[in-house]
C-alpha atoms as a PDB file:
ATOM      1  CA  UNK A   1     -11.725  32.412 -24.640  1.00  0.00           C
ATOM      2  CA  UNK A   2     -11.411  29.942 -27.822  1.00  0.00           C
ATOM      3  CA  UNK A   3      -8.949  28.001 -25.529  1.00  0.00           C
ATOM      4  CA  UNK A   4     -11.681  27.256 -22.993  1.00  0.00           C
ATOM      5  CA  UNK A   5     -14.226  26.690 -25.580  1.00  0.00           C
ATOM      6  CA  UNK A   6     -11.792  23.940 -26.903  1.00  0.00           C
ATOM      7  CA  UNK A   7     -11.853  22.284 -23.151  1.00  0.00           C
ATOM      8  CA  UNK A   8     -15.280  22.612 -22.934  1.00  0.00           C
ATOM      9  CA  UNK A   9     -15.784  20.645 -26.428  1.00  0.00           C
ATOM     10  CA  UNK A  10     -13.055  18.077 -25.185  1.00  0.00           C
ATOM     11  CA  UNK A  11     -14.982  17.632 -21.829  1.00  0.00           C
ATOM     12  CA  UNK A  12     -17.889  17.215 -23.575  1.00  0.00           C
ATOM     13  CA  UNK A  13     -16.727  14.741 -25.871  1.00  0.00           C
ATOM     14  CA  UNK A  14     -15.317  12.721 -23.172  1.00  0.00           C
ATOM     15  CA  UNK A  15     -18.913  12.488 -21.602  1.00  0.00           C
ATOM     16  CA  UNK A  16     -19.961  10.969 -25.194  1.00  0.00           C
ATOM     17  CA  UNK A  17     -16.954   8.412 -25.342  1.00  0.00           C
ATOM     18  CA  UNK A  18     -14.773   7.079 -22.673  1.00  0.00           C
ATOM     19  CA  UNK A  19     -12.795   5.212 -25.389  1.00  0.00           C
ATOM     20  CA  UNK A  20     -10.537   8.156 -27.045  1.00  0.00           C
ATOM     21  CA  UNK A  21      -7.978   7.740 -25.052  1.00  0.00           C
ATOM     22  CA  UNK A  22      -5.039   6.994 -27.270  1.00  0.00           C
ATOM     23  CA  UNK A  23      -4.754   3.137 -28.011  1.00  0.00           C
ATOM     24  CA  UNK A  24      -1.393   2.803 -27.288  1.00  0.00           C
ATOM     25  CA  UNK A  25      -1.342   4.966 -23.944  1.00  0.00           C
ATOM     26  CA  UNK A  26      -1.182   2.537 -21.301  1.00  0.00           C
ATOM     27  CA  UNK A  27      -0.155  -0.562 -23.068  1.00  0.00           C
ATOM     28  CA  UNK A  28       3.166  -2.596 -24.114  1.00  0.00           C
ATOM     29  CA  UNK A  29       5.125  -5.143 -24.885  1.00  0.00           C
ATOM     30  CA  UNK A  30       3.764  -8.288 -22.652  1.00  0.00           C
ATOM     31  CA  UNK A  31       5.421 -10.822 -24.796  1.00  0.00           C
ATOM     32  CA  UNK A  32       8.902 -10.414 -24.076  1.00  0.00           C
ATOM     33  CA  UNK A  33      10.528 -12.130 -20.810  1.00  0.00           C
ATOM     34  CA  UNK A  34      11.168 -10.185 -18.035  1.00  0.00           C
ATOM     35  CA  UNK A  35      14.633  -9.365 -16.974  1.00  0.00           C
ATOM     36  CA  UNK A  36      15.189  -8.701 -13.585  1.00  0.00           C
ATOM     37  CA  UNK A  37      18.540  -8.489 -11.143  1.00  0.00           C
ATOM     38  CA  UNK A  38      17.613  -9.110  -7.031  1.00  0.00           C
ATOM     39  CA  UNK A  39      20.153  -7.050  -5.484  1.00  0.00           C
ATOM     40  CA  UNK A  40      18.952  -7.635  -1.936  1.00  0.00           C
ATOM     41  CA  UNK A  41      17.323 -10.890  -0.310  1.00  0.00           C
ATOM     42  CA  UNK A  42      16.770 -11.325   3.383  1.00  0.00           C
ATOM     43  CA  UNK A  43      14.895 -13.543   5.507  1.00  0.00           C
ATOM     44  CA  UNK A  44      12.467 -11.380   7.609  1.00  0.00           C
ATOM     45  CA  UNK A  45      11.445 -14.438   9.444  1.00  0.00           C
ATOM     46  CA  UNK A  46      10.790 -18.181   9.072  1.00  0.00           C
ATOM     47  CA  UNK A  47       7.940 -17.517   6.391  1.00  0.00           C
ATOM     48  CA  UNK A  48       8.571 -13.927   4.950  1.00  0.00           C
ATOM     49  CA  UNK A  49      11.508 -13.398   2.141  1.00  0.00           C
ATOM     50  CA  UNK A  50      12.756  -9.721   1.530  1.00  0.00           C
ATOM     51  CA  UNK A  51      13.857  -9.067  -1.944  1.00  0.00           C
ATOM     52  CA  UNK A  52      15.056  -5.740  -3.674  1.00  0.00           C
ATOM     53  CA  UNK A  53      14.602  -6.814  -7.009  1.00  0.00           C
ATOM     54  CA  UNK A  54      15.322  -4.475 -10.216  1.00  0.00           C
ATOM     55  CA  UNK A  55      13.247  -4.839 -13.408  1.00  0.00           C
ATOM     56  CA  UNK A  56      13.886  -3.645 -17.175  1.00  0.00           C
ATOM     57  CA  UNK A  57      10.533  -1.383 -16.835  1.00  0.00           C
ATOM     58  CA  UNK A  58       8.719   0.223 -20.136  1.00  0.00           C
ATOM     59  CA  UNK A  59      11.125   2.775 -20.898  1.00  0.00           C
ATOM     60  CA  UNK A  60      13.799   2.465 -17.496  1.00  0.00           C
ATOM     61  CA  UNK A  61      14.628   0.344 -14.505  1.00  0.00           C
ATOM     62  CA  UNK A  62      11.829  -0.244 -11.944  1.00  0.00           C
ATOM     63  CA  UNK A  63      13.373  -0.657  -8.365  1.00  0.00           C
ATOM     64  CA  UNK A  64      10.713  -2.693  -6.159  1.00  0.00           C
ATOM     65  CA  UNK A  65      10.536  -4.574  -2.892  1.00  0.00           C
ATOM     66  CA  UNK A  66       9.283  -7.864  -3.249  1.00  0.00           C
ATOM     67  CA  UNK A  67       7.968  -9.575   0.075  1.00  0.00           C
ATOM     68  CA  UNK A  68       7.198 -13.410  -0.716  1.00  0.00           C
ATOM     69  CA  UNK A  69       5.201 -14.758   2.130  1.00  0.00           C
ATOM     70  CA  UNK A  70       5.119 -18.849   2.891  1.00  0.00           C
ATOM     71  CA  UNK A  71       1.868 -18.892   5.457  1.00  0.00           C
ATOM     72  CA  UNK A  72      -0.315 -19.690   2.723  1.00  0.00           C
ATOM     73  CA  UNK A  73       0.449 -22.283  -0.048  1.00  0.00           C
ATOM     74  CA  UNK A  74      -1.257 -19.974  -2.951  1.00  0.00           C
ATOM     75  CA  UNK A  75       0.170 -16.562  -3.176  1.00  0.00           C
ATOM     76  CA  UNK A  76      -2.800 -13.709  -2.245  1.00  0.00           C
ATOM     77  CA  UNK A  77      -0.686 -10.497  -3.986  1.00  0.00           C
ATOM     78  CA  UNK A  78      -0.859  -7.024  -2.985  1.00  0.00           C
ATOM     79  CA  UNK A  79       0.549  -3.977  -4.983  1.00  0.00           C
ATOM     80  CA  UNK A  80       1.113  -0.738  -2.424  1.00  0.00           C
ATOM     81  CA  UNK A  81       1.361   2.473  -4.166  1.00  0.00           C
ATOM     82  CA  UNK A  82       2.782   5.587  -2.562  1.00  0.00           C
ATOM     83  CA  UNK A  83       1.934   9.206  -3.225  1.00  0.00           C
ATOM     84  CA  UNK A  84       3.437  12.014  -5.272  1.00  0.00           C
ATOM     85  CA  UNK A  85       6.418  13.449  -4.158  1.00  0.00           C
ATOM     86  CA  UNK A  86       7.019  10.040  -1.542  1.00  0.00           C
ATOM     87  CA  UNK A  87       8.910   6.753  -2.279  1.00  0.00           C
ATOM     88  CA  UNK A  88       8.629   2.944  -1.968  1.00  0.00           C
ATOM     89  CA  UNK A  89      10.504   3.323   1.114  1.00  0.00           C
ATOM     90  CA  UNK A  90       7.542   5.095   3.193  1.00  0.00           C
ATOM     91  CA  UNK A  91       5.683   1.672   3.304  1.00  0.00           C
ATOM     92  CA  UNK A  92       8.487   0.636   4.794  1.00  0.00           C
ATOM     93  CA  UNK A  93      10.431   3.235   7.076  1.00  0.00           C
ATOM     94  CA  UNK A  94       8.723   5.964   8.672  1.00  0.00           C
ATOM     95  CA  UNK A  95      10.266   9.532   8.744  1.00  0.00           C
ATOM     96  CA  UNK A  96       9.452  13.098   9.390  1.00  0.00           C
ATOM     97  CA  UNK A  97       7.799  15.769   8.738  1.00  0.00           C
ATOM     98  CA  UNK A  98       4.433  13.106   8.691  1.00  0.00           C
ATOM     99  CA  UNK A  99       5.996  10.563  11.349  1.00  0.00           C
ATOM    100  CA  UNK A 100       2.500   9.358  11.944  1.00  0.00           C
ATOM    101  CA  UNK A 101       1.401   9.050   8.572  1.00  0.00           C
ATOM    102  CA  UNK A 102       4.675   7.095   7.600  1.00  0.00           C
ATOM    103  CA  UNK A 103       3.485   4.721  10.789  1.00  0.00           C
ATOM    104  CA  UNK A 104      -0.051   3.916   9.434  1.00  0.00           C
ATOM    105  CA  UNK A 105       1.627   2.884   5.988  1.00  0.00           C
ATOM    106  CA  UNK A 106       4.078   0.773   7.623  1.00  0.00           C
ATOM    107  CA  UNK A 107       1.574  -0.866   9.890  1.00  0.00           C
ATOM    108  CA  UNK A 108      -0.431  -1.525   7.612  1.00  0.00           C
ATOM    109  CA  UNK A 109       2.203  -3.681   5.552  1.00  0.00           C
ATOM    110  CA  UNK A 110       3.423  -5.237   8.473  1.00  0.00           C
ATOM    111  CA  UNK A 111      -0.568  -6.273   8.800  1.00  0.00           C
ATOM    112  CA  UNK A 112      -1.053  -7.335   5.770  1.00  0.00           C
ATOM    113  CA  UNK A 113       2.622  -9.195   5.741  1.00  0.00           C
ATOM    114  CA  UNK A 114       0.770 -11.122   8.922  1.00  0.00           C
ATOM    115  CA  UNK A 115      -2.473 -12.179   7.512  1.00  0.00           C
ATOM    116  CA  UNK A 116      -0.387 -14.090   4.830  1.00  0.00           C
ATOM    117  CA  UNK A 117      -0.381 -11.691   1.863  1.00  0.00           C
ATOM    118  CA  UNK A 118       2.668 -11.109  -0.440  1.00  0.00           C
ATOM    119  CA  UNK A 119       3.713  -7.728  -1.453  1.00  0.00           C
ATOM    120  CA  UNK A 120       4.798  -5.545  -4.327  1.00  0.00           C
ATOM    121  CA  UNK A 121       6.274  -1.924  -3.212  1.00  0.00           C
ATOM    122  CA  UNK A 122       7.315   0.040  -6.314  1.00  0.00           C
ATOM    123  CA  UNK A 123       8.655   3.479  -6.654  1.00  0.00           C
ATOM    124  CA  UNK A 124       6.620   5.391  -9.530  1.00  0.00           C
ATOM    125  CA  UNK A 125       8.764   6.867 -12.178  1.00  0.00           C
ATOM    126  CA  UNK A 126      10.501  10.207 -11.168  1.00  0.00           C
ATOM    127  CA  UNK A 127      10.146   9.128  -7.671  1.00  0.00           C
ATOM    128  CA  UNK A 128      13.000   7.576  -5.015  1.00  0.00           C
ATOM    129  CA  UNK A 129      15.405   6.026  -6.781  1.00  0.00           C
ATOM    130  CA  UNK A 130      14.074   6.866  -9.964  1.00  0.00           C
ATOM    131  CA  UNK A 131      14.392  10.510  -8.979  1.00  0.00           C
ATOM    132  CA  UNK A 132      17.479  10.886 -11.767  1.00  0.00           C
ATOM    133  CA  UNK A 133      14.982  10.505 -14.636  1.00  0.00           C
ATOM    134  CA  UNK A 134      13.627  14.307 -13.940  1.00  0.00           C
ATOM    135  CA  UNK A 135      16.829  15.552 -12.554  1.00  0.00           C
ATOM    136  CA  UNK A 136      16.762  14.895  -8.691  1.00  0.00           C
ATOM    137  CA  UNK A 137      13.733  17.437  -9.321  1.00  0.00           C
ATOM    138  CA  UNK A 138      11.253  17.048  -6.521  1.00  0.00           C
ATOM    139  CA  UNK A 139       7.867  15.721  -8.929  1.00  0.00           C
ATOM    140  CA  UNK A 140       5.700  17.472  -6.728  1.00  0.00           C
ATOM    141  CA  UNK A 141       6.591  20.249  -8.975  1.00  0.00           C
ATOM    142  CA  UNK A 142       5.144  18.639 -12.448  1.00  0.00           C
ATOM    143  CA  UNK A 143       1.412  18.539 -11.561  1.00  0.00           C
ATOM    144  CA  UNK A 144      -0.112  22.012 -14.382  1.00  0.00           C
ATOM    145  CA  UNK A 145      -1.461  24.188 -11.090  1.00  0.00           C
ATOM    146  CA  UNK A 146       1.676  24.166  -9.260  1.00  0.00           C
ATOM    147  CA  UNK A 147       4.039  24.172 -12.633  1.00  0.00           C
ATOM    148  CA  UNK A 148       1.728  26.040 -14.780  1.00  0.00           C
ATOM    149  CA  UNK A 149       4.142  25.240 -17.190  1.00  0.00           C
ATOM    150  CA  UNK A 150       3.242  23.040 -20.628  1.00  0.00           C
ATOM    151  CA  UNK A 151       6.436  20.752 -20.529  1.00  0.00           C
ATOM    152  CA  UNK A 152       5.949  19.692 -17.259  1.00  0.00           C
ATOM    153  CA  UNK A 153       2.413  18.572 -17.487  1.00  0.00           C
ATOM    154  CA  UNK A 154       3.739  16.604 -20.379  1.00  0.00           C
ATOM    155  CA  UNK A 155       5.854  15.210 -17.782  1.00  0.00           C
ATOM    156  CA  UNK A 156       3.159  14.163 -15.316  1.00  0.00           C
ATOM    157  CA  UNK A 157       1.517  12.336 -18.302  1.00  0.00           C
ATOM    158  CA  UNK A 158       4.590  10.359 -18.746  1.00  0.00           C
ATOM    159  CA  UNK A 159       5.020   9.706 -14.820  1.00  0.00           C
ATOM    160  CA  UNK A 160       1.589   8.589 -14.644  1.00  0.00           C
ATOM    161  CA  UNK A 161       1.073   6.326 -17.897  1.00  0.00           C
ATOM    162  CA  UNK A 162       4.503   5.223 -17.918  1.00  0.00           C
ATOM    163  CA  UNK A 163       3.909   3.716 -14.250  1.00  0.00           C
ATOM    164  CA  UNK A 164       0.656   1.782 -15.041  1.00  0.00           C
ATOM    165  CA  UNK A 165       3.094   0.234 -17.847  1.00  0.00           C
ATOM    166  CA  UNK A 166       5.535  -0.763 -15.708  1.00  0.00           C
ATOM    167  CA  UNK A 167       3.190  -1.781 -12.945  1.00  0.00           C
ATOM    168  CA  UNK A 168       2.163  -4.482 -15.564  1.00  0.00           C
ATOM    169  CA  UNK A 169       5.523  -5.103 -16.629  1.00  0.00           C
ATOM    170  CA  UNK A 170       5.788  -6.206 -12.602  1.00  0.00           C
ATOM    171  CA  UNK A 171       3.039  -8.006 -12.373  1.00  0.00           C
ATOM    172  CA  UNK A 172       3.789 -10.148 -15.563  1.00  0.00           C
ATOM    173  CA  UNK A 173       7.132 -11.271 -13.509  1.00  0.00           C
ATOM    174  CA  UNK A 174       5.707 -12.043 -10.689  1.00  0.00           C
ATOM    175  CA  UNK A 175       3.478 -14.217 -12.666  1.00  0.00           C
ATOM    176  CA  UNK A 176       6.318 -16.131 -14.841  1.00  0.00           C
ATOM    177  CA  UNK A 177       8.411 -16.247 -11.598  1.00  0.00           C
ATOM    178  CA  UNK A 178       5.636 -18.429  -9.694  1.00  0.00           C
ATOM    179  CA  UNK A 179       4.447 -19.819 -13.067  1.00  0.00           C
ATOM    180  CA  UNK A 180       0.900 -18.902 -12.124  1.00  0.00           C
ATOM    181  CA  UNK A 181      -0.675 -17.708 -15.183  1.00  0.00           C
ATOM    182  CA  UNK A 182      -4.292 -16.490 -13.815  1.00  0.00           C
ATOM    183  CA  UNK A 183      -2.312 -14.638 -10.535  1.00  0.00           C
ATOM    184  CA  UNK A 184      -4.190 -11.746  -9.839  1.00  0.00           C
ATOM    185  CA  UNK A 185      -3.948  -8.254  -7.704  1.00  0.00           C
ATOM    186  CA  UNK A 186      -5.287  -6.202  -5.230  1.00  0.00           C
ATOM    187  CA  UNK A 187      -3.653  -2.794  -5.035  1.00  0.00           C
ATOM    188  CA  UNK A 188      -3.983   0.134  -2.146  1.00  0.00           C
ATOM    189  CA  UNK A 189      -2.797   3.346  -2.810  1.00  0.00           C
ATOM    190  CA  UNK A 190      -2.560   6.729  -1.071  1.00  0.00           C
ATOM    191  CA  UNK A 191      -2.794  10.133  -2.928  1.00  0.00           C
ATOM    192  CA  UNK A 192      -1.196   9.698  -5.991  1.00  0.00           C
ATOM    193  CA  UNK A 193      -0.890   6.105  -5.246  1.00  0.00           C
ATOM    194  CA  UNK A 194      -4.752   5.821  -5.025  1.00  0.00           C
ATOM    195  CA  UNK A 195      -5.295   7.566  -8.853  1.00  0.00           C
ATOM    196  CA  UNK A 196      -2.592   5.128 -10.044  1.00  0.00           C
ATOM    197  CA  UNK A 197      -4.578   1.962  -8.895  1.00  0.00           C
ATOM    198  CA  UNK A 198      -7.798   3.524 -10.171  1.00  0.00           C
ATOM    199  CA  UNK A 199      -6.220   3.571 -13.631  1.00  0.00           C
ATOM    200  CA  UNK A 200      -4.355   0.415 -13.269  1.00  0.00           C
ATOM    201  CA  UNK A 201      -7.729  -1.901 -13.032  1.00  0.00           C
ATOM    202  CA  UNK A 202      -9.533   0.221 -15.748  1.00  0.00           C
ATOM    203  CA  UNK A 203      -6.302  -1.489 -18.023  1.00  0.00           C
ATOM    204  CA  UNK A 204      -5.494  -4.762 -16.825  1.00  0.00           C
ATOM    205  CA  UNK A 205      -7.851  -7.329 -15.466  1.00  0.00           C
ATOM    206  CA  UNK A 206      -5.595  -9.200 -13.245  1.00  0.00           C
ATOM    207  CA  UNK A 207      -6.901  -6.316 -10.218  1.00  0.00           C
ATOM    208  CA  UNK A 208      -9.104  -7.693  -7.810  1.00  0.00           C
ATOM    209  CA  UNK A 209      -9.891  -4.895  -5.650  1.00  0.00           C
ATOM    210  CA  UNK A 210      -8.600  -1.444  -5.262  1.00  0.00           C
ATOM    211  CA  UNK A 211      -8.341   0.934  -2.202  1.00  0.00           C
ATOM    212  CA  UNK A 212      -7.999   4.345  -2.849  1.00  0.00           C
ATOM    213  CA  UNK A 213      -7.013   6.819  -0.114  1.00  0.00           C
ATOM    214  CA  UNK A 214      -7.218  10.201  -1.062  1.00  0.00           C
ATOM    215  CA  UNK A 215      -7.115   9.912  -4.439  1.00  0.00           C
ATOM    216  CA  UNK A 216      -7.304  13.585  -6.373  1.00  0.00           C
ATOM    217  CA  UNK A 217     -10.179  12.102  -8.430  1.00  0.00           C
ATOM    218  CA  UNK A 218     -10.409  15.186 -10.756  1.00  0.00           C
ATOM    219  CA  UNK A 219      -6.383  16.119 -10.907  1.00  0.00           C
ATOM    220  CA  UNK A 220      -5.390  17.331 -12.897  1.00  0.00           C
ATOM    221  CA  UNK A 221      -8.089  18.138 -15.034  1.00  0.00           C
ATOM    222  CA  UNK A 222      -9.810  20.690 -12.755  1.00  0.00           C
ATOM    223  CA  UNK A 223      -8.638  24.173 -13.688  1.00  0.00           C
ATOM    224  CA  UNK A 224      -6.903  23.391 -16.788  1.00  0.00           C
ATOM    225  CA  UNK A 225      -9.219  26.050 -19.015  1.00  0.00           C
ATOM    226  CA  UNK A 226      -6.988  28.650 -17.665  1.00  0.00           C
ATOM    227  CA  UNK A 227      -3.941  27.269 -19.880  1.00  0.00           C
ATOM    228  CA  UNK A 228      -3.770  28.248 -23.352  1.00  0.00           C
ATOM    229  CA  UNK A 229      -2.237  24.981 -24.370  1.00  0.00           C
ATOM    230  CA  UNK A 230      -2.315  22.723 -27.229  1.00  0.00           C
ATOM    231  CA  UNK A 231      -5.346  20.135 -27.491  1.00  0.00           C
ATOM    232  CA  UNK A 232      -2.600  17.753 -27.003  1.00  0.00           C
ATOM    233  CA  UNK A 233      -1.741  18.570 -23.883  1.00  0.00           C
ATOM    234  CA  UNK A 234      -5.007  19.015 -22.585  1.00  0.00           C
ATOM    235  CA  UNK A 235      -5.861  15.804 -23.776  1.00  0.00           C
ATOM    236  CA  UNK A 236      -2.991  13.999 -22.143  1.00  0.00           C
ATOM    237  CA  UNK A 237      -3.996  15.987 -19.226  1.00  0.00           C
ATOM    238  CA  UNK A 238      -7.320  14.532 -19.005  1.00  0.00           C
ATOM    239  CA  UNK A 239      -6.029  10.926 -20.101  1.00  0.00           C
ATOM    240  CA  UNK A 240      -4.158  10.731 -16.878  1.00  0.00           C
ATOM    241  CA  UNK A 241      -7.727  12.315 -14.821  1.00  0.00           C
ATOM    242  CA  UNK A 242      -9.402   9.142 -12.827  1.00  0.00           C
ATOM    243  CA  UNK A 243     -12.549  11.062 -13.355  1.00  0.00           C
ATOM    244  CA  UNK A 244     -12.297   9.975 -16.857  1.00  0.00           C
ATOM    245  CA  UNK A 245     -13.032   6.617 -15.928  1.00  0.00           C
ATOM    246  CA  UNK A 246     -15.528   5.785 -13.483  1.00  0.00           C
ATOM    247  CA  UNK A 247     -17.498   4.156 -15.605  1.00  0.00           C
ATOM    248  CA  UNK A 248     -14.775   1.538 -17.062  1.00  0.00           C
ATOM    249  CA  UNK A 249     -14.334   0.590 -13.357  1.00  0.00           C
ATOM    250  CA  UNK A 250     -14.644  -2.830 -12.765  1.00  0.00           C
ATOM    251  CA  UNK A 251     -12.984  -4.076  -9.902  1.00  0.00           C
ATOM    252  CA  UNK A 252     -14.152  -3.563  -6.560  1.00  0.00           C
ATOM    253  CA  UNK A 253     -13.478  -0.292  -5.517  1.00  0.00           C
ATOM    254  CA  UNK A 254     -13.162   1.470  -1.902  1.00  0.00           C
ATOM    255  CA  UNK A 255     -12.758   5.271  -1.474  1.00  0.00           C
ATOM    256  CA  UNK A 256     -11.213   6.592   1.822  1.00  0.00           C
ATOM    257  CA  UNK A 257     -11.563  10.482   1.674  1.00  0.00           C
ATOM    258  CA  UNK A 258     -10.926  13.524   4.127  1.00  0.00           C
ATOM    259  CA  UNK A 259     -14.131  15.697   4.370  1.00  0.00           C
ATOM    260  CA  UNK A 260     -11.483  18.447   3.929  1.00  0.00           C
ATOM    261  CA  UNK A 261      -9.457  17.884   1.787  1.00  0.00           C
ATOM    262  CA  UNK A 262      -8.063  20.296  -0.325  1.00  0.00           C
ATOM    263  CA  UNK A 263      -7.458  18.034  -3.435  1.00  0.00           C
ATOM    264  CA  UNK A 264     -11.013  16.363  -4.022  1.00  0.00           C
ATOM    265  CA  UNK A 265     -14.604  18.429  -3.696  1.00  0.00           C
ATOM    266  CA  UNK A 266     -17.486  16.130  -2.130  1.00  0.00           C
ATOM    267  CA  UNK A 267     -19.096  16.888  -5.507  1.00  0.00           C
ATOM    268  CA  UNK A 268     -16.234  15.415  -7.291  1.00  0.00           C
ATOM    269  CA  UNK A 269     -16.279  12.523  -5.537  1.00  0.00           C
ATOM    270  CA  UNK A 270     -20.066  12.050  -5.653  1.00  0.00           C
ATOM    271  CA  UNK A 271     -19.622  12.506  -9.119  1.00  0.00           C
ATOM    272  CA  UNK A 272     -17.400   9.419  -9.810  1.00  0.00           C
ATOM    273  CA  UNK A 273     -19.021   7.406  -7.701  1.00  0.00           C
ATOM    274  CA  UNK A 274     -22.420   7.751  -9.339  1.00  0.00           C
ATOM    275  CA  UNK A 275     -20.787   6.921 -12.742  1.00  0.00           C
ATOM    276  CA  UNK A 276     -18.939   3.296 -11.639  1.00  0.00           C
ATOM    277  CA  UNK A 277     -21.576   0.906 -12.470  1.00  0.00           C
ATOM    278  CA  UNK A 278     -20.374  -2.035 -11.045  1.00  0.00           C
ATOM    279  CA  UNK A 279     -22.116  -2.485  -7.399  1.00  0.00           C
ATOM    280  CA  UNK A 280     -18.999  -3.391  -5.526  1.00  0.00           C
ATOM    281  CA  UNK A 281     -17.861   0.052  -4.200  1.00  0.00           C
ATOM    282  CA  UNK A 282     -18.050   1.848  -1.081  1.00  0.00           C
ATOM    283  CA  UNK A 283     -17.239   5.313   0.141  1.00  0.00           C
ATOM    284  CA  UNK A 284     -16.529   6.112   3.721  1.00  0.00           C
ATOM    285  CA  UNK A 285     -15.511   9.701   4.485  1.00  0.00           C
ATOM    286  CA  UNK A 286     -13.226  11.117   7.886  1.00  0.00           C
ATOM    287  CA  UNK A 287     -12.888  14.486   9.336  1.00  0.00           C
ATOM    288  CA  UNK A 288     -10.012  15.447   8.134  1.00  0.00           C
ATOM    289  CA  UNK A 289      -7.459  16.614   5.040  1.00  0.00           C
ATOM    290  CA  UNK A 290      -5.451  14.703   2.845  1.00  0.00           C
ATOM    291  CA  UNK A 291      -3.806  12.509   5.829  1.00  0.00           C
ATOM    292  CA  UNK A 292      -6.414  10.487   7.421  1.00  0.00           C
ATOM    293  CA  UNK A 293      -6.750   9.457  10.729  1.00  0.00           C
ATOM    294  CA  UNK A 294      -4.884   5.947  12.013  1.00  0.00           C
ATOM    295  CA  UNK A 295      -8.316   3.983  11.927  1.00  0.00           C
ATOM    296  CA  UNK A 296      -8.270   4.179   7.737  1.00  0.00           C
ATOM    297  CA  UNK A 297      -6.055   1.269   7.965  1.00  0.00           C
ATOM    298  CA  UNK A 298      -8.794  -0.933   9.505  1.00  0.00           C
ATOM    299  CA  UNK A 299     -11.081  -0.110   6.657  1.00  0.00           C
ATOM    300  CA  UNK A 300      -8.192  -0.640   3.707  1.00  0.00           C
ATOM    301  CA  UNK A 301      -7.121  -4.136   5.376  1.00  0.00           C
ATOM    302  CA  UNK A 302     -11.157  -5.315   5.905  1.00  0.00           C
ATOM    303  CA  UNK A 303     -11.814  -4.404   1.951  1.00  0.00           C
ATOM    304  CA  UNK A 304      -8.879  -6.256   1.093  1.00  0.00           C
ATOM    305  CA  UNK A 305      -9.534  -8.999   2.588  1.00  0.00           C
ATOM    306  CA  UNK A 306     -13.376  -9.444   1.083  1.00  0.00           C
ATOM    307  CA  UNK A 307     -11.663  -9.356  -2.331  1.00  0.00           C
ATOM    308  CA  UNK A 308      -8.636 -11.019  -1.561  1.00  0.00           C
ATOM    309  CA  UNK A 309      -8.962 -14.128   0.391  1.00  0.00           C
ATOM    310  CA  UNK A 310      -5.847 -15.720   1.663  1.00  0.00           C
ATOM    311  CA  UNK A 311      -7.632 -18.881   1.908  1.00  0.00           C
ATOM    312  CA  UNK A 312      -8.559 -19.902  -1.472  1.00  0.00           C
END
């Protein structure tokens, strides 16, 4: 019972204060240079360059695909974020079991490759190639209602802040590599990709608009007062909750959601979008689970585009 009370309290406090999160959580070092190795290049066509391109990340290599397109003379930016348990290589081949689902995500990249935007296609840390960091375990395991286990939630706090790092340690090479300094972002991410963009423009201005498809808005933060864990871990827990901050949001912010999906309520998300403040956010819902129907794409390309305009 004392543990829950001690949930309750933190809850509580976080309602008071969205600024406890530990100062040093999702920052780093943005004054060194960059080092990075391209290890692949390959002309997709006359105006679209495919790089592989390794980069000395926060605390390991990040492996990325780097798509520079030529159609426009300014560089429009997109960063596409993939889902727990998936890789940077869904955006780009689509397998079984989810053939269809690995189809929209391609299409949509080859759509967005066509209206003129470059790309950024990470894998998240513990994920694809990065899979040796947890031991070629499978990080669908870490989240604290599958693992129930106190060392792997500690884990998922370190695959979640850790990427956020290193998805500004990308960004600040793509800047010095185009020697753009005010370059900025729009990110669209599914699942686990979605929560990762949420908390990505809460820390670093450069995002201009974020998509987020499926995003478990209240993961994992929901259900933890059955753990009797330290406040630390709860904390870190709730540090790596999008929840947490709705009202820091201030990018422009669209939420594609199943009506049934397992992983967000309709009273979680109503809750987080009646705490972003800013009036740039939408919500459109589909009848279905955590893998929405083909015609999401339509609405994650039309967003982007409003906040992203190849033209300018």
């Amino acid at each position: 019972m004392r543990y829950y009370i001690t949930l309750l309290i933190i809850l509580f406090s976080l309602n008071q204060t969205f600024c406890q999160t530990k100062t040093n959580l999702y920052e780093y070092n943005n004054k060194t240079e960059k080092t990075a190795v391209v290890v692949q290049r390959q002309n997709i066509d006359s105006v679209t360059v495919f790089e592989k391109v390794i980069l000395e990340g926060f605390d390991s290599k990040i492996p990325f695909y780097h798509y520079t397109n030529s159609r426009k003379k300014h560089p429009k930016y997109l960063i596409l974020l993939h889902g727990l348990g998936d890789s940077k290589k869904d955006w780009v081949f689509p397998s079984e079991p989810y053939l269809e689902w690995g189809r929209n995500l391609t299409s949509m990249k080859d759509s967005l490759l066509t209206l003129g935007y470059s790309l950024v296609i990470p894998d998240a840390k513990y994920h694809g190639e990065r899979s040796y960091e947890l031991g070629f375990r499978p990080p669908e395991s870490l989240p604290p209602v599958i693992s129930r286990n106190e060392k792997d939630s500690q884990l998922l706090e370190t695959l979640m802040t850790s990427t956020v790092k290193d998805l500004r340690i990308i960004m600040d090479y793509i800047q010095q590599s185009n020697n753009i300094e005010e370059q900025t972002f729009g990110t669209i991410g599914y699942s686990m990709g979605g929560s990762l963009a949420i908390l990505l423009s809460v820390f670093d201005d450069r995002i201009s608009s974020v998509v987020a498809c499926v995003p478990p808005l209240n993961l994992p933060a929901r259900g933890l007062e059955q753990f009797n864990w330290s406040e630390d871990v709860l904390q870190g827990q709730l540090d790596i909750t999008p929840m947490k901050y709705a009202p820091l949001q201030t990018s422009p912010i669209l939420l594609l959601m199943g009506k049934n999906d397992f992983f967000t309520t309709e009273n979680e998300v109503s809750d987080f979008l009646e705490n972003i403040t800013i009036e740039e956010k939408e919500l459109k819902y589909f009848d279905s689970g955590h893998i929405l129907p083909s015609k999401y794409k339509l609405d994650a390309i039309k967003w982007t585009i409003k906040h992203n305009n190849v033209n300018n």
